[in-house]
Each structure stands twice: as structure tokens, then as C-alpha cells.
N, C-alpha and C. Protein backbone atom coordinates (compact mmCIF):
# COMPACT_ATOMS: atom_id res chain seq x y z
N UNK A 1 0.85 -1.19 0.00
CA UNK A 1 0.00 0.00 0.00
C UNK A 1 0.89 1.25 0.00
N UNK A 2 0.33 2.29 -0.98
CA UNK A 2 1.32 3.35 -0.97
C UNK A 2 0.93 4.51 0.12
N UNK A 3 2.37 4.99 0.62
CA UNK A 3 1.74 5.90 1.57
C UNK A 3 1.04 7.33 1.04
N UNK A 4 0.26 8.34 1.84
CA UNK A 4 -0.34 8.77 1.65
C UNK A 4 0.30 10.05 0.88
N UNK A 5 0.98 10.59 1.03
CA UNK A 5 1.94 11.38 0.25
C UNK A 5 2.79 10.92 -0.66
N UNK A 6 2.73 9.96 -0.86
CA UNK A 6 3.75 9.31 -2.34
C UNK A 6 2.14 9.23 -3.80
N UNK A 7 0.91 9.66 -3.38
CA UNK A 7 0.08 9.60 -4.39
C UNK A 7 0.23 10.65 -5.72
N UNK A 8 -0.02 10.39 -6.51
CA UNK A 8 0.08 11.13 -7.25
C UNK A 8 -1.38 11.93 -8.04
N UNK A 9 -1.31 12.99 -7.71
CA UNK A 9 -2.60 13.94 -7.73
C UNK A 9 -2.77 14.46 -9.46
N UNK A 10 -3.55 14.64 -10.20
CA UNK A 10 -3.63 15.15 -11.20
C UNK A 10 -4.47 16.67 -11.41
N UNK A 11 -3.52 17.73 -11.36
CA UNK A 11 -3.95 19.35 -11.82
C UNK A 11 -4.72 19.23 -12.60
N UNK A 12 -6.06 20.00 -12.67
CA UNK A 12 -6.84 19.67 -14.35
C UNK A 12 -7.14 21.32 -14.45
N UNK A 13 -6.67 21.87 -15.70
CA UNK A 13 -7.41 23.36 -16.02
C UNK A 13 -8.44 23.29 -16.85
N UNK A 14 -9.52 23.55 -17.00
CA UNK A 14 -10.67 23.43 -17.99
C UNK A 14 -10.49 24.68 -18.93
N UNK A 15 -10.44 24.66 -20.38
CA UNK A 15 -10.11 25.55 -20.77
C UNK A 15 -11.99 25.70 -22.06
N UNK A 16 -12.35 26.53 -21.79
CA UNK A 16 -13.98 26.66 -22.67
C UNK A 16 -13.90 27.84 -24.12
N UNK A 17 -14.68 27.32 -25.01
CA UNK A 17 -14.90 28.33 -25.74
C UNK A 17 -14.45 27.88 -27.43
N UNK A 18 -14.86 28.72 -28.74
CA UNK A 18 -13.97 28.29 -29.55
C UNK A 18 -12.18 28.12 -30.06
N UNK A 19 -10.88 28.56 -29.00
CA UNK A 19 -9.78 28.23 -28.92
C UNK A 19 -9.89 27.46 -27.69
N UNK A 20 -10.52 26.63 -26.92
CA UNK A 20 -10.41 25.92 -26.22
C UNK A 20 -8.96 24.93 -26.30
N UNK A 21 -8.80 24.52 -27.28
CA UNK A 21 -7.89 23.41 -27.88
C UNK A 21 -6.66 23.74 -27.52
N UNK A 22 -6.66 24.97 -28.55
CA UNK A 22 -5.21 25.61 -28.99
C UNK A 22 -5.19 25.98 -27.47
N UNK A 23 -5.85 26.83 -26.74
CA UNK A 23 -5.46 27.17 -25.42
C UNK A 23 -4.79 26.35 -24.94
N UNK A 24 -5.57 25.12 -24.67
CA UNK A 24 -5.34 23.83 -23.79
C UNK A 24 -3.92 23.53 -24.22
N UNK A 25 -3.55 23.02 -25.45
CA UNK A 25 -2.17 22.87 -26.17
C UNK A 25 -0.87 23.83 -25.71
N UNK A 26 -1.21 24.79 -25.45
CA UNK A 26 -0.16 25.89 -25.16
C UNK A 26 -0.01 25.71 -24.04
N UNK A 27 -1.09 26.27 -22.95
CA UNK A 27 -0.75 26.08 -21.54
C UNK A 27 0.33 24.83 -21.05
N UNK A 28 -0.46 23.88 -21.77
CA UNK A 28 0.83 22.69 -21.69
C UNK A 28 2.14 22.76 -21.75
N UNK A 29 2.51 23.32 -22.60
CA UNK A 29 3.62 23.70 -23.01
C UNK A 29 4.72 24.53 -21.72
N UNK A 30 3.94 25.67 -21.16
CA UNK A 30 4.00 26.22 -19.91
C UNK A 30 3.96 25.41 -18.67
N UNK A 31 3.18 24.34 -18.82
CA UNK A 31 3.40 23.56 -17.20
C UNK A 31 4.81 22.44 -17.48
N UNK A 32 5.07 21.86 -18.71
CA UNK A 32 6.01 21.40 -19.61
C UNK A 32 7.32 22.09 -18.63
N UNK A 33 7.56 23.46 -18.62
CA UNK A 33 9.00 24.27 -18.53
C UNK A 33 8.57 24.56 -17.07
N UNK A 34 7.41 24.60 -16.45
CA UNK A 34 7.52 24.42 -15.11
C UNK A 34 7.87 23.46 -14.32
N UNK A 35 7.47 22.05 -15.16
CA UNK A 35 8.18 21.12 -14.29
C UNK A 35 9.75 20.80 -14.09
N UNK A 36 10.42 21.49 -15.32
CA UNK A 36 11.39 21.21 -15.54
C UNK A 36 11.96 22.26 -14.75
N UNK A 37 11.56 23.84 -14.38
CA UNK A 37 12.15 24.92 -13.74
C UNK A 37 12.21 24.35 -11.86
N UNK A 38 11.18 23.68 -11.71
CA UNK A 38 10.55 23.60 -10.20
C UNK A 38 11.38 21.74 -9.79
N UNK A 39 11.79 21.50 -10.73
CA UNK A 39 12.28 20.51 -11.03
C UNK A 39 11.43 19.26 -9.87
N UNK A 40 10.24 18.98 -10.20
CA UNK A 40 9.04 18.46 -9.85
C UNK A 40 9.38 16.87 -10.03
N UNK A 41 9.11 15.96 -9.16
CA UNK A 41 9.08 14.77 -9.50
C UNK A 41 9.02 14.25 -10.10
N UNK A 42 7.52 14.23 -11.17
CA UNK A 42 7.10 13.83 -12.15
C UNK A 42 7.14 14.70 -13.47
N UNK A 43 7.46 13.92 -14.24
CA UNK A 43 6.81 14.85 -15.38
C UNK A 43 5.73 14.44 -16.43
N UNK A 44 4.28 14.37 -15.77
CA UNK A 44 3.47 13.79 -16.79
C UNK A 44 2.49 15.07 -17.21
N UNK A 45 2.16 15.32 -18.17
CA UNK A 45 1.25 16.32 -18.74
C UNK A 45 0.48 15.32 -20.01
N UNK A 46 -0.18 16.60 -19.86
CA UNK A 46 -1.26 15.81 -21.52
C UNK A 46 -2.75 17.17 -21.37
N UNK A 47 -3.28 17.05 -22.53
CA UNK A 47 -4.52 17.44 -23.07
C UNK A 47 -5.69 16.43 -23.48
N UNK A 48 -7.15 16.61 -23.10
CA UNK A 48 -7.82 16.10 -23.79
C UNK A 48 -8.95 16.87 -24.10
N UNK A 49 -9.26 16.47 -25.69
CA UNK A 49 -10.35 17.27 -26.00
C UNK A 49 -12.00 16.91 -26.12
N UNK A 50 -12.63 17.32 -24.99
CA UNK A 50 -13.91 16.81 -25.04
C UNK A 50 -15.14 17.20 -25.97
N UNK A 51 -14.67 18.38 -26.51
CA UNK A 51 -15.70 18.76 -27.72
C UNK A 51 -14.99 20.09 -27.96
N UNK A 52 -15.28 20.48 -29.42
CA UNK A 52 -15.10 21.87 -30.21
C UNK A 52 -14.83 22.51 -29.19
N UNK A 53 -15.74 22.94 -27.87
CA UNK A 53 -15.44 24.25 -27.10
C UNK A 53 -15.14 24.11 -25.54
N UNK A 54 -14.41 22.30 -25.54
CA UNK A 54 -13.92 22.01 -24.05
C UNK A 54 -12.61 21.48 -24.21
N UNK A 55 -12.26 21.67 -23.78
CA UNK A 55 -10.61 20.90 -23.52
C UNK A 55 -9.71 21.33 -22.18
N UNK A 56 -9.35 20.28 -21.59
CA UNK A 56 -8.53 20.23 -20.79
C UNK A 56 -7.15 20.11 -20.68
N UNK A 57 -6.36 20.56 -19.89
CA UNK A 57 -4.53 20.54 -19.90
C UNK A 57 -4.72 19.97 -17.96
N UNK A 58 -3.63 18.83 -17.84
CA UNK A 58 -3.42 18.35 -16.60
C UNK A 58 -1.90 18.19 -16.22
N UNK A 59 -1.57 18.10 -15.46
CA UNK A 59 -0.18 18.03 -14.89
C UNK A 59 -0.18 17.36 -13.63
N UNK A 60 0.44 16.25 -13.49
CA UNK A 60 0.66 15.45 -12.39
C UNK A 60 1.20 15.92 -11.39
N UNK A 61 1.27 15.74 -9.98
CA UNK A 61 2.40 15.98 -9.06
C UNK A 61 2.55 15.28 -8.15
N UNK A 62 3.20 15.03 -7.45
CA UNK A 62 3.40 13.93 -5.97
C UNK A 62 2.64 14.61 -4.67
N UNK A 63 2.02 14.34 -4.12
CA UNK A 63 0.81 14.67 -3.23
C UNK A 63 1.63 15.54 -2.54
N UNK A 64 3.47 15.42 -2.13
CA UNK A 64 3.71 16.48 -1.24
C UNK A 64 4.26 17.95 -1.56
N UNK A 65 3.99 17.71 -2.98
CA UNK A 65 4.34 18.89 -3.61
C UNK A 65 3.19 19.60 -4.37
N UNK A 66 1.72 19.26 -3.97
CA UNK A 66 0.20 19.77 -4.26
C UNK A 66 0.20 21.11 -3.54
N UNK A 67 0.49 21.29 -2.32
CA UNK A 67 0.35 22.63 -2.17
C UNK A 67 0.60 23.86 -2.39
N UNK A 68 1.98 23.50 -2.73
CA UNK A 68 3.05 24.50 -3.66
C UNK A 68 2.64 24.95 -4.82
N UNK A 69 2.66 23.85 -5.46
CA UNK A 69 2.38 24.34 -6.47
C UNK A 69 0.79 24.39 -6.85
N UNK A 70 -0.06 24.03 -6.25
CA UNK A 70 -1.69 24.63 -6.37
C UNK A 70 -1.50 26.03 -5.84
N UNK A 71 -0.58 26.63 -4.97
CA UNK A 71 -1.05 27.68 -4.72
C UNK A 71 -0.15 28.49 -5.57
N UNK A 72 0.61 28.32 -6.64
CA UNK A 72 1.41 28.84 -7.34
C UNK A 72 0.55 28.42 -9.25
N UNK A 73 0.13 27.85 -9.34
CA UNK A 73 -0.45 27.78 -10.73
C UNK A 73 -2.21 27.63 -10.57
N UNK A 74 -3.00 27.47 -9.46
CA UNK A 74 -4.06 27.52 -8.97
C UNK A 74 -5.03 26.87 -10.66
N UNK A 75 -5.37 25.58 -10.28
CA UNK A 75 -5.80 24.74 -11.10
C UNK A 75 -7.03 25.10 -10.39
N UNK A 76 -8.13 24.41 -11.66
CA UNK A 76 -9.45 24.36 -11.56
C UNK A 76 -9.88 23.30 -10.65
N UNK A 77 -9.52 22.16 -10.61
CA UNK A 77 -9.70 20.90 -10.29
C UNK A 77 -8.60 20.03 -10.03
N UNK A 78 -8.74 19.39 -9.23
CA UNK A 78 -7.65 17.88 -8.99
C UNK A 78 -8.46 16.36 -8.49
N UNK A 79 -7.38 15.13 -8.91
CA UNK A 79 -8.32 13.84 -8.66
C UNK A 79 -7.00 13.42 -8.36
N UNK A 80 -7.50 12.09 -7.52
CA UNK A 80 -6.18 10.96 -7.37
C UNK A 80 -6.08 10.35 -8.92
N UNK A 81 -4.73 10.25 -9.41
CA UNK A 81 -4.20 10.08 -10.66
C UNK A 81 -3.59 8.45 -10.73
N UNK A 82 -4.18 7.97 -11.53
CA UNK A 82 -3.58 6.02 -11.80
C UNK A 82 -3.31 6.17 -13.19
N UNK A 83 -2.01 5.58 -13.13
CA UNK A 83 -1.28 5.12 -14.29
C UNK A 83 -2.47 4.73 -15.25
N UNK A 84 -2.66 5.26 -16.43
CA UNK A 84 -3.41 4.68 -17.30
C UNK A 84 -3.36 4.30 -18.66
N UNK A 85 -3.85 3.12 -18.91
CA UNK A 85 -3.05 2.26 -19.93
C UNK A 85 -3.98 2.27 -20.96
């Protein structure tokens, strides 16, 4: 069983509207050079697009580094994050 701070949390920004996409795509790009600046545990990112005028950008982090950086990039949403295949 993993301990409670070794979880890995997933950032989600909801991005709305007709550049939803392209938004979503870019921001990425930006949490991309943050992980690498903050030099963050993980480095998992990604986009998904749920329709023409929704799309999301997420960024992983290790549960003990959620506060930091939620209160430094202040995401819309977060979930417990599983490897997904």
C-alpha cells in the first residue's frame, strides 16, 4: 500500500470556448517548462479534448508537492491520478 503522500494527484485546467484546444495545447507547453524549472518529481502532462469548445490541460504531481504548487499555478480541479493504460 502506498503511503499517503507518495500519491500522485492530477492538476486539471478546464479551458472553454472556440480556442479551447489551442489554449489547452499551449498552456501545456507552460506547465512542460515548469516542471522542468521547479524541477518536480514527475513529469506527466497531456490534453484532452472533449468537444469543439472544451478541452482540458493536466499536470501530475506527488501529493507532497500539491500545495506548492496549487497555490502557485491555482488549477481548476484535482483527482487521485492512476497510471493509465
Amino acid at each position: 500500500m502506498e503511503k499517503v503522500l507518495d500519491r500522485k494527484i492530477k492538476m486539471i485546467w478546464d479551458f472553454r470556448g472556440p480556442g479551447a484546444s489551442g489554449t489547452a495545447e499551449h498552456y501545456q507547453k507552460h506547465l512542460e517548462e515548469f516542471i522542468v524549472i521547479e524541477e518536480l518529481k514527475f513529469d506527466i502532462t497531456g490534453c484532452q479534448h472533449y468537444s469543439p469548445t472544451h478541452s482540458i490541460t493536466y499536470m501530475v504531481v506527488a501529493e507532497f508537492e500539491l500545495k506548492e504548487v496549487k497555490d502557485i499555478l491555482k488549477p481548476h480541479r484535482g483527482e487521485i491520478y492512476t497510471d493509465e493504460v
